[in-house]
Each structure stands twice: as C-alpha cells, then as structure tokens.
Protein backbone atom coordinates (compact mmCIF):
# COMPACT_ATOMS: atom_id res chain seq x y z
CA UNK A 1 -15.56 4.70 -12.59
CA UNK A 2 -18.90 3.62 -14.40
CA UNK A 3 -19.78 7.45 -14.58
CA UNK A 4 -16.04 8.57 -16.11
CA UNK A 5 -15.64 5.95 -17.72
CA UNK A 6 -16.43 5.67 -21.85
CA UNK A 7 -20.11 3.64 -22.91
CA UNK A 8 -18.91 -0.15 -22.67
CA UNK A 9 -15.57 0.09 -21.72
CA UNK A 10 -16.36 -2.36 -18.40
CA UNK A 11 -18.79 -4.40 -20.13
CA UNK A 12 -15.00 -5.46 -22.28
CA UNK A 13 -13.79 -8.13 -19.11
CA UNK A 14 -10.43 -5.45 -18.73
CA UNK A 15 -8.45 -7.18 -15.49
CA UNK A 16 -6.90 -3.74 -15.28
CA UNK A 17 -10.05 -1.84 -14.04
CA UNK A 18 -10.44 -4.51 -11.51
CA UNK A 19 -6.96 -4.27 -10.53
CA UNK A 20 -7.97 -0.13 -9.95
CA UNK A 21 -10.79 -0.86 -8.16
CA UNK A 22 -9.06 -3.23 -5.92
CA UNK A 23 -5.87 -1.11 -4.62
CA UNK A 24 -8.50 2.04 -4.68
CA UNK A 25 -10.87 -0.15 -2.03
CA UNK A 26 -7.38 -1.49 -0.41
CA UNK A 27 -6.45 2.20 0.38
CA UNK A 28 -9.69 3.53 1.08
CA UNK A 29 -11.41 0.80 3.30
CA UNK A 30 -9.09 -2.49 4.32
CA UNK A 31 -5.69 -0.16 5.58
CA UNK A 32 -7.93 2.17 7.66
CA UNK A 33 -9.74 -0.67 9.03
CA UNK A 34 -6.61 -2.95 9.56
CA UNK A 35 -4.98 0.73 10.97
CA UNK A 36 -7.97 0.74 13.56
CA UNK A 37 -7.14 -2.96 14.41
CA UNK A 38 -3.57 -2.29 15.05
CA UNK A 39 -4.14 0.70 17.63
CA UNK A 40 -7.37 -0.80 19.24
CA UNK A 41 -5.80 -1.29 22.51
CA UNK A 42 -3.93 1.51 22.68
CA UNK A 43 -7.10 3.70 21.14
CA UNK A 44 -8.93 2.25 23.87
CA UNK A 45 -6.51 2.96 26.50
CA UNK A 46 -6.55 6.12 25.61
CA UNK A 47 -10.34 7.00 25.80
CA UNK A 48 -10.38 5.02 29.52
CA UNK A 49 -7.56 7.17 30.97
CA UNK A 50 -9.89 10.29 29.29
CA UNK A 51 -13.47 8.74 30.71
CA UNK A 52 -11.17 8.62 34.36
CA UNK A 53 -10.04 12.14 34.71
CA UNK A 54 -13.30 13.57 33.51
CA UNK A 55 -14.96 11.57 36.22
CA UNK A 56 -12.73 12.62 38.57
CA UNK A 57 -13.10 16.47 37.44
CA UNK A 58 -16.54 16.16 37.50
CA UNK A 59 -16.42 14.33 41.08
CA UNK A 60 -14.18 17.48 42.77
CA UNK A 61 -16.25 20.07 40.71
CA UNK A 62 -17.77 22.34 43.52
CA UNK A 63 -18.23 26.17 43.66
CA UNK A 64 -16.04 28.51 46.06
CA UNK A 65 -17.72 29.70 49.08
CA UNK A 66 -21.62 28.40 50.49
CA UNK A 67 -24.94 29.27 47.92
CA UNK A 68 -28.22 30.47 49.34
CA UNK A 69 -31.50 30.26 48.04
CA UNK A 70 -32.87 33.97 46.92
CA UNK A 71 -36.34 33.16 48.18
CA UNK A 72 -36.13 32.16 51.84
CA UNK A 73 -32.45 32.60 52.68
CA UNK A 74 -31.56 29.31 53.39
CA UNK A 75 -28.56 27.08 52.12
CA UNK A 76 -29.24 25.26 48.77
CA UNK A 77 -27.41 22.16 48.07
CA UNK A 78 -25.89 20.54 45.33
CA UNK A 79 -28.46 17.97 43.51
CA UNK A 80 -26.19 17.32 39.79
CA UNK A 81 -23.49 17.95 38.06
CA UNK A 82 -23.21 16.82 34.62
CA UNK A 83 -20.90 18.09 31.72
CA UNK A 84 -22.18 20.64 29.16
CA UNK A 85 -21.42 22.91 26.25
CA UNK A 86 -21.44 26.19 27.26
CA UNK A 87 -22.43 29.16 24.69
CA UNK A 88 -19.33 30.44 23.12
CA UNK A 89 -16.86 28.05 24.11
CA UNK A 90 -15.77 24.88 22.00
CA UNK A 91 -15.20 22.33 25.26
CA UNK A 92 -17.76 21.32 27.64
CA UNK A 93 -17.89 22.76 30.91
CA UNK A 94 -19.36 21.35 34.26
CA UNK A 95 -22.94 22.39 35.60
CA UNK A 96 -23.99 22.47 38.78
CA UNK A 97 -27.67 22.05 39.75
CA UNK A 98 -28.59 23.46 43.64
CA UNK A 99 -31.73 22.94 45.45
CA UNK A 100 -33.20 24.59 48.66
CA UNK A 101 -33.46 22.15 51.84
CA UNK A 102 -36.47 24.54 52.59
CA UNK A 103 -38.40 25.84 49.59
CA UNK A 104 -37.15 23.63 47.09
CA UNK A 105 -36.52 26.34 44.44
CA UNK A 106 -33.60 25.39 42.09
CA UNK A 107 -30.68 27.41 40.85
CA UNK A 108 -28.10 26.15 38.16
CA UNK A 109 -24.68 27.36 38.07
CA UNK A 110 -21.00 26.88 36.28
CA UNK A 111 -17.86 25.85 38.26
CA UNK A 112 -16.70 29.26 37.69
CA UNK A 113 -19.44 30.88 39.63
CA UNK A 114 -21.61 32.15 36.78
CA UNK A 115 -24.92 31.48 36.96
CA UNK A 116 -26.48 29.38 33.99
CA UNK A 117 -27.93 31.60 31.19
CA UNK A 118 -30.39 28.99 29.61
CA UNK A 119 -30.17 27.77 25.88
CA UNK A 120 -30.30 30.61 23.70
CA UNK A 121 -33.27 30.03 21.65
CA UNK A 122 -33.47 32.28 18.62
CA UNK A 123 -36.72 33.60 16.72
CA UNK A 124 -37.58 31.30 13.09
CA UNK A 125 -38.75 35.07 11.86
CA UNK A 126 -35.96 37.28 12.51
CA UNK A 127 -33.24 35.65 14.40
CA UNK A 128 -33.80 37.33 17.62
CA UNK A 129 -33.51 35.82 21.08
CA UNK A 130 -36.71 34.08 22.86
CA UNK A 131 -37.68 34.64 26.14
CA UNK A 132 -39.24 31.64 27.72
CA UNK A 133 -41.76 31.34 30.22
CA UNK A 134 -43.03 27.95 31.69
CA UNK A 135 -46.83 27.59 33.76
CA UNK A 136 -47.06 24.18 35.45
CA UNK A 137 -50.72 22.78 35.98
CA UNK A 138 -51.25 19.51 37.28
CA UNK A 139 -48.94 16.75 35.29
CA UNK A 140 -48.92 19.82 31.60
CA UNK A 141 -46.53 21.70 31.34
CA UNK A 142 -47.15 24.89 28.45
CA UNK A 143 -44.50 26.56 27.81
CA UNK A 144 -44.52 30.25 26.35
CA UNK A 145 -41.77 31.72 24.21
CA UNK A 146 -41.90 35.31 23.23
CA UNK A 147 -39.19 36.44 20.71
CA UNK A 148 -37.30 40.06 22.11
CA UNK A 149 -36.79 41.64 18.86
CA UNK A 150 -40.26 41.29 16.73
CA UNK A 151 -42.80 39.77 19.38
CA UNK A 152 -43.45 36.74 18.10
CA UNK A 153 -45.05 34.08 20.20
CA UNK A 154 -44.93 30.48 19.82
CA UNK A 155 -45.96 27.65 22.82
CA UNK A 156 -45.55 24.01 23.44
CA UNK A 157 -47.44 22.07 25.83
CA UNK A 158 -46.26 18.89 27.34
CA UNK A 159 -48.44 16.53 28.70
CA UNK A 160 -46.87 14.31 31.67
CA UNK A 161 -50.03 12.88 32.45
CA UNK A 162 -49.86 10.53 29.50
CA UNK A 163 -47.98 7.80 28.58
CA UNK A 164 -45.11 8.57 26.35
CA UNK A 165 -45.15 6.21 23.18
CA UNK A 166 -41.43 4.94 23.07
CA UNK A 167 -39.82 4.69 19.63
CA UNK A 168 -38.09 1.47 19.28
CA UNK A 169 -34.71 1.88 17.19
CA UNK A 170 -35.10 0.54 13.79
CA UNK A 171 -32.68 -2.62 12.91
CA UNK A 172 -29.95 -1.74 10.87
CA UNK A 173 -30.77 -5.13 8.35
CA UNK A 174 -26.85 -4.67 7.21
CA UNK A 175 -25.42 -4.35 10.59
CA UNK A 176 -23.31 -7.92 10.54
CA UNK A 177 -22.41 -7.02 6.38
CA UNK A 178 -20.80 -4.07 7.64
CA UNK A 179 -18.89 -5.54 10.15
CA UNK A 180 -17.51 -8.36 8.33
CA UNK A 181 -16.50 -5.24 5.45
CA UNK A 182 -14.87 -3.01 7.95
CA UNK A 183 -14.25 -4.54 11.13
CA UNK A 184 -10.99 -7.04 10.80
CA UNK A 185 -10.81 -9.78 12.78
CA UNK A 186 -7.72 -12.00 13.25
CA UNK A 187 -8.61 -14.15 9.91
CA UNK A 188 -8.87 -10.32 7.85
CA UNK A 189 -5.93 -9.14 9.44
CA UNK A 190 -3.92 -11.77 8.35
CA UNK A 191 -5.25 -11.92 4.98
CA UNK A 192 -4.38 -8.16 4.78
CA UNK A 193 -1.29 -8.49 5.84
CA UNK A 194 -0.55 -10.93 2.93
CA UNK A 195 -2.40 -8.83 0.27
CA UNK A 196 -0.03 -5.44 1.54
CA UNK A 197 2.86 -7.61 1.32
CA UNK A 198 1.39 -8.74 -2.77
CA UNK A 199 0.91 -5.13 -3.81
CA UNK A 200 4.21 -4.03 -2.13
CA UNK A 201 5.45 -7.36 -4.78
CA UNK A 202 3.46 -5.59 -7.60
CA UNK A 203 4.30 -2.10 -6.65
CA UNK A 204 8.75 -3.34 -6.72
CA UNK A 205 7.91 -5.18 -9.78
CA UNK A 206 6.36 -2.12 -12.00
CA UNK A 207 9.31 0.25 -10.67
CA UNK A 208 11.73 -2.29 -11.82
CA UNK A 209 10.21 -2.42 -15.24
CA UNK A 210 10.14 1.58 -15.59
CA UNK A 211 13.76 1.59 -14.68
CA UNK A 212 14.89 -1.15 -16.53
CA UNK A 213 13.29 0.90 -19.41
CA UNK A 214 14.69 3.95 -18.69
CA UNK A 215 18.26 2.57 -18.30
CA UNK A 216 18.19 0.18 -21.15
CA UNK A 217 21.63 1.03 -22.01
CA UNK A 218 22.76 -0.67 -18.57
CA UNK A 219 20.83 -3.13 -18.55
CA UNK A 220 21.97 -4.32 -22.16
CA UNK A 221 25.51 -3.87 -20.82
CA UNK A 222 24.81 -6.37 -17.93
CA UNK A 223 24.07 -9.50 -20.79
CA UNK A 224 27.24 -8.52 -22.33
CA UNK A 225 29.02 -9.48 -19.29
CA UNK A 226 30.72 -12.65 -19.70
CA UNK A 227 29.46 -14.99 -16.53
CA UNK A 228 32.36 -17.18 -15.88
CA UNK A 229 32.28 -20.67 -14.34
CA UNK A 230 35.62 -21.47 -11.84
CA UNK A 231 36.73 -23.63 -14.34
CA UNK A 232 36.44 -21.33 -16.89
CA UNK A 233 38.17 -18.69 -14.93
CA UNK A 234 41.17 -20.20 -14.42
CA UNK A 235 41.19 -21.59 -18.02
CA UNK A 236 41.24 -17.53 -19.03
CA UNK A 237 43.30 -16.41 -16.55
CA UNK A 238 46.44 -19.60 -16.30
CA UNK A 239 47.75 -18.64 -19.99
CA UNK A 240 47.63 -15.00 -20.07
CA UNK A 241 49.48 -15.02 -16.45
CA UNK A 242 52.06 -17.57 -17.71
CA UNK A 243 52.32 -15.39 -20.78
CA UNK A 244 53.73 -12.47 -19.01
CA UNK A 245 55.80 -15.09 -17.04
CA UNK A 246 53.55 -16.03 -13.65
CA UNK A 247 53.37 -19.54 -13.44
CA UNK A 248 51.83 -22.11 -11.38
CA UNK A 249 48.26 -20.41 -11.61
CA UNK A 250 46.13 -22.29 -8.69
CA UNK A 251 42.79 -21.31 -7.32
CA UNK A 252 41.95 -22.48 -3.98
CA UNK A 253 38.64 -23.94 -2.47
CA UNK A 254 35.67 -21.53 -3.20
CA UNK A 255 34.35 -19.60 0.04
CA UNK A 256 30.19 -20.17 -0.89
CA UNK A 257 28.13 -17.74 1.46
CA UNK A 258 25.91 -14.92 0.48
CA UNK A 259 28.84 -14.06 -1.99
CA UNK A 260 31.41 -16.75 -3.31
CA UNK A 261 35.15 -15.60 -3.51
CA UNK A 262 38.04 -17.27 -4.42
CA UNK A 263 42.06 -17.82 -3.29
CA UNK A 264 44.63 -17.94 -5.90
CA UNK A 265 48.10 -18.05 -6.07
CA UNK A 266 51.40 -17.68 -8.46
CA UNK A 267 55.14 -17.69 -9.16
CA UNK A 268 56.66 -15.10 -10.23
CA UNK A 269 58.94 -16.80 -12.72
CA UNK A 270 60.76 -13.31 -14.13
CA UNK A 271 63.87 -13.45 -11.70
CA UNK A 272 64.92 -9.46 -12.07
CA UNK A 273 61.34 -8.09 -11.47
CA UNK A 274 61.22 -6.40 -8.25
CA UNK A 275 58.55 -7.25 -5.66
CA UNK A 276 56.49 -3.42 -5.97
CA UNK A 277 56.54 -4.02 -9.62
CA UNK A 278 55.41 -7.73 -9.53
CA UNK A 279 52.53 -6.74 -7.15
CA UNK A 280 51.26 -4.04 -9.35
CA UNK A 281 51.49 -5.76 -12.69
CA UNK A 282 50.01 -8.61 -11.47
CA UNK A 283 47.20 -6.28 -10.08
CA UNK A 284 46.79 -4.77 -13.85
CA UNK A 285 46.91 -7.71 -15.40
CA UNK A 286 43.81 -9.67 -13.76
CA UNK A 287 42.03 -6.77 -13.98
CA UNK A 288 42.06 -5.69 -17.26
CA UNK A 289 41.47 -9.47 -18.19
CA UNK A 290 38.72 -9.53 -15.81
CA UNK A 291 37.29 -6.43 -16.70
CA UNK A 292 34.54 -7.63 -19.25
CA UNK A 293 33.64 -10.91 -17.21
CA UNK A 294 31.43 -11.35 -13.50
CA UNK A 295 34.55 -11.40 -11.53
CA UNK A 296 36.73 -8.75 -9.67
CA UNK A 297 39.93 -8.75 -7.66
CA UNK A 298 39.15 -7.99 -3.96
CA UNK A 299 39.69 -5.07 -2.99
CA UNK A 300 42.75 -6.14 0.05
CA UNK A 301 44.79 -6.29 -3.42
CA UNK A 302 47.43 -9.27 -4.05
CA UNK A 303 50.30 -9.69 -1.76
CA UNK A 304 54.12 -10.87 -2.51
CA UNK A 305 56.67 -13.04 -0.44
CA UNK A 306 60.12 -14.48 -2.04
CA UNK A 307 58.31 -14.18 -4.97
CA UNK A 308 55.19 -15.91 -3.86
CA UNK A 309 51.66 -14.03 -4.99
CA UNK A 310 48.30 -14.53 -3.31
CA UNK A 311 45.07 -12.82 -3.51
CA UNK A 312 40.98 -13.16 -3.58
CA UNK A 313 38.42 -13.24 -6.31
CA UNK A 314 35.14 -12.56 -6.05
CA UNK A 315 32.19 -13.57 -8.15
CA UNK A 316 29.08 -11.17 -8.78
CA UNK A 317 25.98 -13.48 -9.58
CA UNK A 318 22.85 -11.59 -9.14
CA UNK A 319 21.66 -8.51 -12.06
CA UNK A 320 21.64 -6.00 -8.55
CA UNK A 321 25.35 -6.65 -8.27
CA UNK A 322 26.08 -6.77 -12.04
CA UNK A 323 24.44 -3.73 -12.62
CA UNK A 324 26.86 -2.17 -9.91
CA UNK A 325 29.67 -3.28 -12.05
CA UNK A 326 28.47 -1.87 -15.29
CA UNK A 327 27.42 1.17 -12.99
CA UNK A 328 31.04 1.57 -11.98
CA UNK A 329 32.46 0.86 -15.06
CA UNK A 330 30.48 3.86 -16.81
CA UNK A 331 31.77 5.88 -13.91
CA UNK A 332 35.29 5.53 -14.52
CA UNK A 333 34.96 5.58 -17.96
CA UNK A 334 35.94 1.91 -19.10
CA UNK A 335 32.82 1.40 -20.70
CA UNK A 336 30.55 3.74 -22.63
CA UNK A 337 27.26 1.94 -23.73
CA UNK A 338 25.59 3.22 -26.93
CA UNK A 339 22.19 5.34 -26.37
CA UNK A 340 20.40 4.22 -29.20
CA UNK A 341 17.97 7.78 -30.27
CA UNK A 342 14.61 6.85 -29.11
CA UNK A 343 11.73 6.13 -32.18
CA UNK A 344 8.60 6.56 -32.01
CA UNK A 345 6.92 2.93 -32.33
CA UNK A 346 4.15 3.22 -35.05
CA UNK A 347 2.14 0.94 -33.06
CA UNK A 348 2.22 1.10 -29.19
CA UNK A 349 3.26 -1.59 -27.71
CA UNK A 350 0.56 -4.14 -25.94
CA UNK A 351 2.34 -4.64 -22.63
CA UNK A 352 2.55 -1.04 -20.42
CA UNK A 353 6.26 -1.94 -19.55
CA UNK A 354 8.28 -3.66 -21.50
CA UNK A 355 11.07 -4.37 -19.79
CA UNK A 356 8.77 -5.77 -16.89
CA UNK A 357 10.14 -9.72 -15.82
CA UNK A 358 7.71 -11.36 -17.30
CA UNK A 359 8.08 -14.76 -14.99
CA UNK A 360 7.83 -12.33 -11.87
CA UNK A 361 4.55 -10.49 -13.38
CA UNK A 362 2.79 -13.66 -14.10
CA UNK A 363 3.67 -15.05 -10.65
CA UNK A 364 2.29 -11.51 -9.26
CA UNK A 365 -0.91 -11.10 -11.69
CA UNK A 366 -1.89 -14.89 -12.07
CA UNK A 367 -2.94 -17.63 -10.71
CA UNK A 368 -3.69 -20.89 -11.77
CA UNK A 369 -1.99 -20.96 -15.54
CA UNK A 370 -2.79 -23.36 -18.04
CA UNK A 371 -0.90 -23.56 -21.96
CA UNK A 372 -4.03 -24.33 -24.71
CA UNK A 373 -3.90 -24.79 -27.78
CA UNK A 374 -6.24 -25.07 -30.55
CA UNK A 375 -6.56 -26.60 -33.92
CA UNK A 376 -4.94 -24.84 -36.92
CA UNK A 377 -3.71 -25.41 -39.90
CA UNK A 378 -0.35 -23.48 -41.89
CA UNK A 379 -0.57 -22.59 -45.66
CA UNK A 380 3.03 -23.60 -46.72
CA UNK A 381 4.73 -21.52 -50.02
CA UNK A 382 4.17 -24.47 -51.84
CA UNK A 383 0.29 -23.91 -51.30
CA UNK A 384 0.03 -27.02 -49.60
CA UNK A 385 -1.36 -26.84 -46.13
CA UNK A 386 0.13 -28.53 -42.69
CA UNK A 387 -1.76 -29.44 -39.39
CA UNK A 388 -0.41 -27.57 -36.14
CA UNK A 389 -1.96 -25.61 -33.04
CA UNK A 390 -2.41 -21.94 -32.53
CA UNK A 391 -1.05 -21.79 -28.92
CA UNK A 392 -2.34 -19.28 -25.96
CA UNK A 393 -2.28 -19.14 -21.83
CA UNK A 394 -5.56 -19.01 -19.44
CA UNK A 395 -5.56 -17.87 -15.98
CA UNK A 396 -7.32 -16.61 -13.41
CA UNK A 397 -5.96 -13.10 -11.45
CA UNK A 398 -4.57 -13.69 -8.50
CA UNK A 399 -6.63 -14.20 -5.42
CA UNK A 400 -4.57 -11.50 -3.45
CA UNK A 401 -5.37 -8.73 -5.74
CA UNK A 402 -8.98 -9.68 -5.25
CA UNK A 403 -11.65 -7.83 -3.43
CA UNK A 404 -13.98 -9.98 -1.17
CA UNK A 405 -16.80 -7.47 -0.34
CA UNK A 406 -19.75 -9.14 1.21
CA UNK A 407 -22.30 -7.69 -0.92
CA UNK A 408 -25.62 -5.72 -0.37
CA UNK A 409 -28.54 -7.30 -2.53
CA UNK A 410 -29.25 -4.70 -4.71
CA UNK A 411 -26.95 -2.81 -3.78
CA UNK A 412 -25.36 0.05 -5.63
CA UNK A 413 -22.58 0.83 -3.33
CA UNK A 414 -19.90 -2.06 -5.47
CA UNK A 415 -20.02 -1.74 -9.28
CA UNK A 416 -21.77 -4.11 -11.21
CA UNK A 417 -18.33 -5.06 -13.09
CA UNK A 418 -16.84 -5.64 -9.11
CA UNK A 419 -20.03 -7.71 -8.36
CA UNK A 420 -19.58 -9.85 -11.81
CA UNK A 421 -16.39 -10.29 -12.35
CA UNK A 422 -15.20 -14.01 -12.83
CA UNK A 423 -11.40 -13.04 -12.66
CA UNK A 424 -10.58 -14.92 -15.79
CA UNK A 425 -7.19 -13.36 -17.71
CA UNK A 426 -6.38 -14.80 -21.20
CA UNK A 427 -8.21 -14.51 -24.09
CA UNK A 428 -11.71 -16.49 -24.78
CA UNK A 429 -12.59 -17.79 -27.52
CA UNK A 430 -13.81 -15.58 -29.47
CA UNK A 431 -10.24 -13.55 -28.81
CA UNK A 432 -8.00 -15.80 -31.06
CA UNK A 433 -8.08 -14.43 -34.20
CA UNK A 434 -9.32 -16.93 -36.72
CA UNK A 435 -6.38 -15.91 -39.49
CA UNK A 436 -2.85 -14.89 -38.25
CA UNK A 437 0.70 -15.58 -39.05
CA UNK A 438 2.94 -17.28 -37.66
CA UNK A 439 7.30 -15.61 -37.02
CA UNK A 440 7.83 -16.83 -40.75
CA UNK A 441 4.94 -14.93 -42.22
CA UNK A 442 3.16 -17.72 -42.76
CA UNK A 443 -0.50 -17.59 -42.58
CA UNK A 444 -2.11 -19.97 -39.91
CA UNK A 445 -5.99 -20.60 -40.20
CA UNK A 446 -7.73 -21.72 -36.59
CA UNK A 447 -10.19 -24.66 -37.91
C-alpha cells in the first residue's frame, strides 16, 4: 500500500486505509491461524494415525528369501532400516542395511530387492555422474570422486580423530512475537470470533446500502405506506364497511408473537345479499381499503354463517416485510413506482453509499461518540451578527475493526501508518472550516 499508493496520501489520517489493511491482515493471517486452531486436534490425529502405520511398515519391512555376504558366503543380517527417497520416485521408500556375522562387510538394499545405487552425485563442470571412492586410515576418512564424463577429480577428507565443533542454533529473538501474532489461543480465538461476526455486521450493512440504492424506487414506496395503529385501523375500516351496509365492525384481542394479527367480525346488514356474494365483497372491500396501508387480510380468507363474517388481519412492521408488500404489489401491477432518470451529481457525493443506515454504520464504524461544538457566530441579513455553535461528532473506530499486531522494533513488516495510527474518526481542528453556511445560506464564522 505505501508503494501503490500516491506521495502523502497515508500521511492524511484516512480511517478507510486502515479499515483495508485490517480485513486484508484478517484474511491473510487471523482466519488461517484461527482455521489451524479449529482443526488442531483433528490435524493432529491425523499425522499420529500416519507416524503409526509408517512405523508399523517400517517394523514388517524385510526382504523375500535369506541374503549372503559376497565375500565369505555367509548370512548377513539386518542392522537398519530407515525411510528414504529413492532416485526417481516422489515417496520415500524403506532401506535396508545388512551386515556379515563373519566379515562384517555391509550391503544396503530396498524392500523390493534392489540393491541401493548410492546418491547420484553429479559433476559442477559438466553435469556428469561421479564415481566415488572412499580410503579409510586410522580415524580420516578421504574420499575421492572422479566425474565419468570429463575426468574431473575433486576429494574431501574427514577427520574423525578430532573433535567436531557443534553449532549451537541461533535464538530466534522474535520467537514468542510470532506466536502471540499467529498462534491463537483461547483469549484470540474468542476475540476472532467476535471480530468475524463485526465484519460479517459491516459486510450486511454495505450490501444493504448498495441495494437500497439500486432499488430506490422500492424503497421510497415502503415510506409511502401508511403504518396503521389498531385504533386507527378500525377507525378506517368501521365507516367504509357500514357504508356498503356491514355493521357492527369489532376487532378482537391482538395475537402479539413474532407477527401480530388480528380477529374481526361483522353483520351483514343487506338482507337479499347472498352468502358467496357477501364473502367476496367483503373480501374486496378490505382489501382495496387496505391496499395502501401495513395491513393485509390473511390469507384463510373471511368466512360467513347466518350472516355472521369473521376473519384475520395481519400487521407487517419491519422494512424486510414491507418491502415484500411493495414487492408484490409491483408484481401484480397495483402499484407502479416512478424511476426517476438518473443525473449525474456535479459533485460526488461524500459518503460511498448513500442509502447506507446511518445509525447502523456508526454503531459498526465507531466507538465511543461524542457531539462538540465550537464557538461561532451568524451574520444575519440585517448585517447584524448572532452568537451560536458550529456543531461536529468525534470518535474513535471501533475496536473490532482494529488490528492488534505485536510489533517488531524496527520493524518493516506493519506499515508505519498501521504502527501510528491513533484510530481517531471526526474531523480535528484544523478540519472545521473557519467560514461556512449554515441550511439558510447564512454565513457562520468559527471565532
């Protein structure tokens, strides 16, 4: 990011390269490392039950049939076995060293019954193959090797005789950094767990702010709706009914669960109106008066008996379930919302979605709000000039879109923005213009 991005553009406190950093570090180092937690046991499960039937190859490993030593004739028998990569073949195989009970000569084999080519040593001139031959005098060992292609010779000489300096391993001086950074333990794991859960928040919030822009025309349709109280339902609905001569309008006790619906009842006061056609103007009638407003006749329909109607409301509350409505309403062609032609804004707007909930995005982005305000003064028409306060919001970002890296000194492997930042959001001081206008035009002067 410092290399791609323009001269100065992190040096300007932006919350949104942070925020890039942070999910970029969340997908590339906390979920592998909260994966590896997850399947631990069952990762090393796995490895055990592989450890156990190698061991168990390796233990029945044997060669078909008795091996005799080429020297003196006698048997040979077996000193090691120990896995190893075989030329030309991508999984280890299993060696078998012999040695003679009489002459001690040795003789290595694999399982199959080949006998061990030695490592294929090839030539630093030409690339050929090097013959090796080894002379043992004393406790030094020289070794000869003689390349098959071009003749070239070169020798090593090992000395057993002295003592071989042992290199201690170098301490990695970041070894319990690293672990806290990507080794979770139950604390990290939990703390991911809450941070996947925030993004996931973010990530449903953004979406609903593209579509909400994208379907505009829905979504204005939805605050047309009329919500309606009970009360004021059966205000709308008792004198249209008794209108077209169903009286007695009553609405029973409201059913309040995850959805609220409603009993009602009427007479059918018309005494020549058969029962098929009572049901079904009834039916039409709360509809279509219905049709603009949150509520809807359920769909088991209204019922009839001696001239005796009954049937359910229901109530749609949340904006899912009213956009369903408008959804179904556009479907069936009861409602056609305008589509506006897009225009171009001349300036783009400050916010990257507009229709984002703004409540929801400050509960996901900040964290500890405050509302400031600073001395100002307004220049009235009259040119005389009036005390008030230019308002503005601080806050800090959110401590689950945060990354806590324990960090190197000196090191270059977090940015220097990552390594500074102070999460503050809200403009400083310096950010409020000094001469602005207020919604009447009116100029307002910070003092």
């Amino acid at each position: 990011m410092e290399k791609k991005l323009p001269a100065n553009e992190l040096k300007q406190h932006k919350s949104g390269w942070y925020l890039q950093y942070s999910i970029f570090y969340f997908s590339m180092v906390e979920m592998p490392a909260a994966m590896r937690v997850a399947e631990r046991d069952e990762t090393i499960a796995k490895w055990m039950k592989q450890d156990q039937e190698k061991d168990q190859r390796l233990a029945e490993a044997h060669i078909a049939g008795g091996t005799y030593c080429r020297s003196c004739g006698k048997d040979m028998r077996v000193i090691d076995k120990h896995y190893m990569r075989r030329y030309g073949r991508s999984e280890d195989d299993i060696l078998l060293m012999f040695e003679c009970t009489a002459c001690n000569k040795r003789k290595a084999f694999w399982q199959d019954g080949n006998e061990w080519e030695g490592a294929q040593i090839k030539c630093d001139k030409c690339g050929g193959i090097m013959k090796s031959v080894h002379k043992t005098k004393g406790k030094v060992v020289t070794t000869t090797m003689t390349c098959t292609k071009c003749g070239h010779i070169e020798t090593d000489v090992m000395d057993f005789s002295k003592d071989l300096v042992k290199e201690e391993e170098p301490v990695d001086p970041f070894y319990a950094l690293d672990r806290k950074r990507f080794i979770f333990d139950s604390d990290m794991l939990f703390k991911f767990q809450q941070k996947a859960q925030h993004l996931e928040r973010m990530q449903k919030l953004e979406a609903g702010a593209l579509e909400r822009s994208e379907h505009a025309d829905v979504y204005d349709a939805i605050k047309d709706i009329k919500k309606l109280k009970i009360a004021q339902l059966s205000e709308l609905l008792t004198p249209i009914l008794a209108k077209k001569k169903y009286s007695e309008f009553k609405l029973g006790e409201p059913q309040l669960g995850r959805e609220v619906t409603l009993d009602f009842s009427c007479l059918d006061a018309e005494a020549d109106r058969e029962e098929y056609k009572s049901e079904k103007s009834l039916k039409k009638l709360i509809e279509k008066t219905l049709v603009d407003t949150n509520w809807r006749l359920m769909s088991d329909g209204v019922s009839y008996r001696l001239g005796y109607l009954s049937g359910r409301l229901k109530a749609y509350e949340s904006e899912e379930d009213l956009k369903k409505l408008v959804e179904q309403r556009i479907k069936n062609g009861t409602l056609i919302p305008p589509r506006p032609e897009p225009v171009q804004p001349t300036v783009q707007p400050e916010h990257k979605y507009e229709g984002m909930r703004m409540r929801e995005a400050a509960l996901v982005y900040m964290d500890k709000m405050m509302l400031g305000s600073k001395p100002a003064e307004i220049t009235l028409k009259g040119g005389r000039k009036k005390r008030t306060g230019v308002s503005y919001i601080s806050a800090e970002m959110n401590p689950l879109l945060r990354v806590f890296i324990p960090m190197r000194d000196n090191g270059d492997s977090v940015p220097e923005f990552i390594r500074n930042y102070d999460f503050k959001m809200g403009p400083g001081d310096d950010e409020i213009p000094k001469v602005g206008k207020d919604s009447l035009g009116r100029e307002i002067r910070l003092l």
